[in-house]
Each structure stands twice: as C-alpha cells, then as structure tokens.
N, C-alpha and C. Protein backbone atom coordinates (compact mmCIF):
# COMPACT_ATOMS: atom_id res chain seq x y z
N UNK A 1 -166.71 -9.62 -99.30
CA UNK A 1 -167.55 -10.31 -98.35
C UNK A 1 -166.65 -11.16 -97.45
N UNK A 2 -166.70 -11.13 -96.16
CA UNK A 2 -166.33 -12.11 -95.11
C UNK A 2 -166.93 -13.42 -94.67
N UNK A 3 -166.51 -14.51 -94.60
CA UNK A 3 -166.78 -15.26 -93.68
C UNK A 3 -166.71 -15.44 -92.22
N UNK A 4 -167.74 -15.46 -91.41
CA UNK A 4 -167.85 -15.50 -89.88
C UNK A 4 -167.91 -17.06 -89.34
N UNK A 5 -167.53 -17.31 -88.29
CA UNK A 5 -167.90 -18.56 -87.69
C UNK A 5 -168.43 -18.33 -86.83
N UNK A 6 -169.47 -19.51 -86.47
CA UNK A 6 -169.75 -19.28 -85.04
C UNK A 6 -169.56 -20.27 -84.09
N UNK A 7 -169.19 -19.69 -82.89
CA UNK A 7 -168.78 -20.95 -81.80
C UNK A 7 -170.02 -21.69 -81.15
N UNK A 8 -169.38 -22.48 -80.12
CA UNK A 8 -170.22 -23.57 -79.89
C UNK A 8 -170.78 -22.90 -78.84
N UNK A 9 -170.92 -21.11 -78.39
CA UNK A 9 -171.49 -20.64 -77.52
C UNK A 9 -173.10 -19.57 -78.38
N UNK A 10 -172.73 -19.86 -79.75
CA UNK A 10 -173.66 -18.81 -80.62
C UNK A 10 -172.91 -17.48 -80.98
N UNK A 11 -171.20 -17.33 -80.64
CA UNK A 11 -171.09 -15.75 -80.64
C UNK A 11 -170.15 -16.05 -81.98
N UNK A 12 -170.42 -14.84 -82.29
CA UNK A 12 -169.52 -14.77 -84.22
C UNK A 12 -168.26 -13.60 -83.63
N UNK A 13 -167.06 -13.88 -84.21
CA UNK A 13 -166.41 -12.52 -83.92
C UNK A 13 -166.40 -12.07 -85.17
N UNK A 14 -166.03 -10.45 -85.28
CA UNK A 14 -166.27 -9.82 -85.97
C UNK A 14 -164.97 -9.39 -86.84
N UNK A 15 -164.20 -9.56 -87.72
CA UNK A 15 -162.70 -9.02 -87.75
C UNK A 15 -162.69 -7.56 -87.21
N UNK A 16 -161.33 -7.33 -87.21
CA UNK A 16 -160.95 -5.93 -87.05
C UNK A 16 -161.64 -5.00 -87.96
N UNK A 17 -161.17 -5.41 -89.73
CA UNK A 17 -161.06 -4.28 -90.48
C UNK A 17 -162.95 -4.31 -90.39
N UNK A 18 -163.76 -4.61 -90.13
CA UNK A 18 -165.31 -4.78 -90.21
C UNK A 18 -165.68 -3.77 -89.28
N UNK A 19 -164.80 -4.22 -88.07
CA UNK A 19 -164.87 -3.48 -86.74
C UNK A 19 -164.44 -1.73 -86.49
N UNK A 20 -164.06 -1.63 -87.78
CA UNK A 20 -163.10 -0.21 -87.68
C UNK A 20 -163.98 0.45 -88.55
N UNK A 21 -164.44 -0.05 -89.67
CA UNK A 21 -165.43 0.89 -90.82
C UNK A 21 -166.71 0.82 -90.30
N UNK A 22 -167.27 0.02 -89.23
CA UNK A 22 -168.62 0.40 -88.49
C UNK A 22 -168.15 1.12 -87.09
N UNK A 23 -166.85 1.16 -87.06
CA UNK A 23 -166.68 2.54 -85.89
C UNK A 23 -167.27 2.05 -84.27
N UNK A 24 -167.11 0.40 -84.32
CA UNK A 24 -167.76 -0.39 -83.40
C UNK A 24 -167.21 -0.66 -82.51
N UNK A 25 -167.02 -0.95 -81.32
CA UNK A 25 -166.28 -1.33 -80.33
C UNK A 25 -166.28 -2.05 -78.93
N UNK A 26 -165.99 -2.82 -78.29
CA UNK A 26 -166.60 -3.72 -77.41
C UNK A 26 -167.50 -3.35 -76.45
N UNK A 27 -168.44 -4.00 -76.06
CA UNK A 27 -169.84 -3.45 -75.61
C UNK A 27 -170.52 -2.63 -76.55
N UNK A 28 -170.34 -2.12 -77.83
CA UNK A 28 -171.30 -1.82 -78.69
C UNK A 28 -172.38 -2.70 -78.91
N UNK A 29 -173.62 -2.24 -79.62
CA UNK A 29 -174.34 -3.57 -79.37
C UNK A 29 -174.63 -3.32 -81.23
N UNK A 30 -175.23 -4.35 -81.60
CA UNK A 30 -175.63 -4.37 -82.62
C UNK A 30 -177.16 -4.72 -83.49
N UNK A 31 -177.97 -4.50 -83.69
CA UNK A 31 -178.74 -5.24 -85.01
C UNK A 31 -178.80 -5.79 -85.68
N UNK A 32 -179.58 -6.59 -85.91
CA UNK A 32 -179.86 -8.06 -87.06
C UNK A 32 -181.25 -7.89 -87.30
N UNK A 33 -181.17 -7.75 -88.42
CA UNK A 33 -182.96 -8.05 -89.24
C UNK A 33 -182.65 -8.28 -91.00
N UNK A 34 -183.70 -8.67 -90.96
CA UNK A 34 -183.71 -9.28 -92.55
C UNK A 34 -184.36 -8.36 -93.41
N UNK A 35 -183.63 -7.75 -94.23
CA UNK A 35 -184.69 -6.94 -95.10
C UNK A 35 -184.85 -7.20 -96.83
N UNK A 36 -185.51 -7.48 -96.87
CA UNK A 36 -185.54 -8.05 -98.34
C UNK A 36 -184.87 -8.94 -99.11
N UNK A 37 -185.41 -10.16 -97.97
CA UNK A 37 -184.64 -11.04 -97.98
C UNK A 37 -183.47 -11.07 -97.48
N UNK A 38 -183.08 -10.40 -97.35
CA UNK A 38 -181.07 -10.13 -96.78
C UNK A 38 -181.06 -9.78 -95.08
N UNK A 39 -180.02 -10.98 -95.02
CA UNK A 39 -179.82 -10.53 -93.47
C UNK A 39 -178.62 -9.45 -92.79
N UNK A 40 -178.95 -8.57 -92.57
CA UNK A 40 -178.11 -7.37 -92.23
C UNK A 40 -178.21 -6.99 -90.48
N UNK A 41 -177.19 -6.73 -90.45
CA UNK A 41 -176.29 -6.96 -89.07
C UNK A 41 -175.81 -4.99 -89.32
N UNK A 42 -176.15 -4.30 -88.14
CA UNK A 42 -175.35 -2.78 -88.45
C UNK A 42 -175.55 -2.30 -86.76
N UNK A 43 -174.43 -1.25 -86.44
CA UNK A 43 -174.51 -1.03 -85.49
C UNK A 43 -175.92 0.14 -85.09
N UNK A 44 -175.91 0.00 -83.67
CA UNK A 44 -176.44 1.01 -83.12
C UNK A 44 -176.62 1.95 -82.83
N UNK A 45 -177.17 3.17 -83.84
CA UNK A 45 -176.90 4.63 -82.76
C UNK A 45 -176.59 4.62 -81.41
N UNK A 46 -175.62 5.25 -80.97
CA UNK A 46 -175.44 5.59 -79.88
C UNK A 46 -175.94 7.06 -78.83
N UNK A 47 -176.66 7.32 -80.00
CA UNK A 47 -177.07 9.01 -79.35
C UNK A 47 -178.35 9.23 -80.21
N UNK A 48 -179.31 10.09 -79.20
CA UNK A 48 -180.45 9.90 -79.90
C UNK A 48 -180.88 11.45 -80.78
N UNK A 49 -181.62 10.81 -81.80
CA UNK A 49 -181.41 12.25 -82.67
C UNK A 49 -181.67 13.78 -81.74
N UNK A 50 -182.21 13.76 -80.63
CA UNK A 50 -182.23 14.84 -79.52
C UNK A 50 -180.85 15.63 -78.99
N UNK A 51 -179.80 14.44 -79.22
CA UNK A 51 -178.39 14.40 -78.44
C UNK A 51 -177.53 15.17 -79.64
N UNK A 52 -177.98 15.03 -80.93
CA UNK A 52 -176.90 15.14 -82.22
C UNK A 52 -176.64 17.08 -82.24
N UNK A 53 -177.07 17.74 -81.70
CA UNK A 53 -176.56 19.08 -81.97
C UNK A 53 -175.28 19.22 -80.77
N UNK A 54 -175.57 18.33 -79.57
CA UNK A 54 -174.49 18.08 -78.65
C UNK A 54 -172.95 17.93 -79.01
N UNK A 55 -173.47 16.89 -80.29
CA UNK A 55 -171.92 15.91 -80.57
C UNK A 55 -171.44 16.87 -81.86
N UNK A 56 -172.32 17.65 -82.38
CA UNK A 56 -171.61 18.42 -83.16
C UNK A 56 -170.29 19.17 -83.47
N UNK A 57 -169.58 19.06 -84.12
CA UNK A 57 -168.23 19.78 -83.83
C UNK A 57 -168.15 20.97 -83.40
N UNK A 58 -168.77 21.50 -83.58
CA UNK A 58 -168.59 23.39 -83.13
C UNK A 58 -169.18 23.17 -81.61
N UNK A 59 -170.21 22.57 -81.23
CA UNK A 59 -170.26 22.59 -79.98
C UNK A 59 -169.22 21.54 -79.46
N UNK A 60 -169.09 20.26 -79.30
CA UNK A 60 -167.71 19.82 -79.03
C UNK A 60 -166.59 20.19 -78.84
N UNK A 61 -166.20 21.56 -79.68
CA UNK A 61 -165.19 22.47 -79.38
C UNK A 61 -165.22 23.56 -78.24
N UNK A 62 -166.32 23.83 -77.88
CA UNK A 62 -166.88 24.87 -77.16
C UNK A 62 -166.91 23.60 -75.73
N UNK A 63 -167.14 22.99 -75.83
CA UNK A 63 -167.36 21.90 -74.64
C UNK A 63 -165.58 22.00 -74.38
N UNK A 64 -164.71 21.69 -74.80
CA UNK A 64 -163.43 20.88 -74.49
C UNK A 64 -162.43 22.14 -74.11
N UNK A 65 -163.35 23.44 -74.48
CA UNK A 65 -162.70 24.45 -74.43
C UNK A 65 -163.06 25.10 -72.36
N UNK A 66 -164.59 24.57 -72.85
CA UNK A 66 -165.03 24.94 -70.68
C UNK A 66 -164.49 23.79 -69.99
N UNK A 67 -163.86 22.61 -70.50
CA UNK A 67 -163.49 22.04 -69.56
C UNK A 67 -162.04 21.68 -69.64
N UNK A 68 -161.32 22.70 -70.31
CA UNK A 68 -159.95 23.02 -70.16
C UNK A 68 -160.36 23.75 -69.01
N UNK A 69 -160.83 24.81 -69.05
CA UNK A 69 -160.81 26.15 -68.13
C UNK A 69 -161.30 26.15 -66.93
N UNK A 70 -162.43 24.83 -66.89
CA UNK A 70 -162.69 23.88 -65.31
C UNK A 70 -161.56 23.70 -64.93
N UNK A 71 -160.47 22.82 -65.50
CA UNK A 71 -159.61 22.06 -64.98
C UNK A 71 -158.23 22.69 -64.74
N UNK A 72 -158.09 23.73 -65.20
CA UNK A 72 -157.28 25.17 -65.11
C UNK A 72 -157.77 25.81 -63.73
N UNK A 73 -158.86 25.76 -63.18
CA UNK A 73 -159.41 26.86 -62.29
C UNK A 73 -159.65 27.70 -62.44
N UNK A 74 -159.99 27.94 -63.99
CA UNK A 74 -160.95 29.58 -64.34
C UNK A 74 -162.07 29.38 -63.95
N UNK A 75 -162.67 29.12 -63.09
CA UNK A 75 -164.34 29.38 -63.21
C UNK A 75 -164.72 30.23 -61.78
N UNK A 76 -165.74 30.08 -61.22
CA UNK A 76 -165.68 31.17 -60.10
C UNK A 76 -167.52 30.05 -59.40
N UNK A 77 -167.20 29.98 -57.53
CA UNK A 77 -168.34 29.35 -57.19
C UNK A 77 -169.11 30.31 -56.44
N UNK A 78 -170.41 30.20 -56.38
CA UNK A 78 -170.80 31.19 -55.94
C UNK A 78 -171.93 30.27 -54.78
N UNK A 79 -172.02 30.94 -53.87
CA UNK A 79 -173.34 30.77 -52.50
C UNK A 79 -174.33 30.07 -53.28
N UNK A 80 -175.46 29.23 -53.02
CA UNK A 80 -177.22 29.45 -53.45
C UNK A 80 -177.78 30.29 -53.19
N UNK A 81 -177.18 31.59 -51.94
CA UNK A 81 -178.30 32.09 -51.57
C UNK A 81 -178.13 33.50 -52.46
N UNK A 82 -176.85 33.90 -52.59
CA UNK A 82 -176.02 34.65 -53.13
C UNK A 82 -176.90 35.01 -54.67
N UNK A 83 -176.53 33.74 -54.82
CA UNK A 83 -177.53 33.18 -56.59
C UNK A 83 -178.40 33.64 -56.81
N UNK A 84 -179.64 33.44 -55.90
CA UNK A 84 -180.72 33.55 -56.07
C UNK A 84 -180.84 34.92 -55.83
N UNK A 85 -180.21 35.45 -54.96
CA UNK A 85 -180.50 37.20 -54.41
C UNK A 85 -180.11 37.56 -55.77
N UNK A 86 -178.83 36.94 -56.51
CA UNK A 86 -178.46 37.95 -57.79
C UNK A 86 -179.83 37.75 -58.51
N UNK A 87 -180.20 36.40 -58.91
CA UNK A 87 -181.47 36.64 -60.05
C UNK A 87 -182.89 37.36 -59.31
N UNK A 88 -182.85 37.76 -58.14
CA UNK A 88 -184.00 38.50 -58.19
C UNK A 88 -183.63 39.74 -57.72
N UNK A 89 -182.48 40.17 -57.77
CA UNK A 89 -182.13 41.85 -58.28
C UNK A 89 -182.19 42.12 -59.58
C-alpha cells in the first residue's frame, strides 16, 4: 500500500511504479467511487467495447502492415467517377 499526499491545490500525484501497472499516463483520466466501503481509484477504458476487435492483435498487425504499404506507395488512386462506373459494371 502507498501513501499519497495531497497539495494545497486538491491534486495527489501518483508514483511511477502505480503509474506503470495501471498502464496510465498523463491526460489519462481516472475513477473514484466507493465500493463497499472502500475507496477505489482505477483507470478508464479508453476504447469502447465496440472499438476492442479493432485493437486486437491480429487486426493491429494487419493495420501496421496497410500502413507500411501507404507509406511505401503501394496503393493505387482512383477517379470518383471512375469508382462508381466500376461498381455499377
């Protein structure tokens, strides 16, 4: 268990090693509520359970892999009008 202080503005800092096992980082925001009796402080999802097949590793890999190949100049641009003639052939 840690001890926190708080300043004469209301803000507590947080140590490092606290800061590293909640994976927290400045401008993170946090939570405070009391639950059974106990006051607990935990961070915030940052992504909403809608977002989590996104951050997944296998797609994450597939992401870092199209935007190697953006940034390479593999990709190819095409007209709108071009576009649209292809999807309605």
């Amino acid at each position: 268990m840690k001890a926190l202080t708080i300043s004469s503005k209301g803000q507590i800092a947080i140590p490092k090693e606290i800061r590293d096992s909640l994976n927290i980082k400045e401008g993170d925001r946090l939570v405070y509520k009391v639950d059974r009796g106990q006051d607990c402080i935990r961070a915030c999802s940052k992504r909403t359970p809608s977002q989590s097949y996104f951050w997944s590793p296998e797609v994450q890999k597939k992401v870092k892999k199209a935007d190697k190949n953006f940034k390479a100049g593999n990709f190819k641009t095409y007209a709108i009008d071009k576009f649209v003639k292809g999807l309605k052939d």
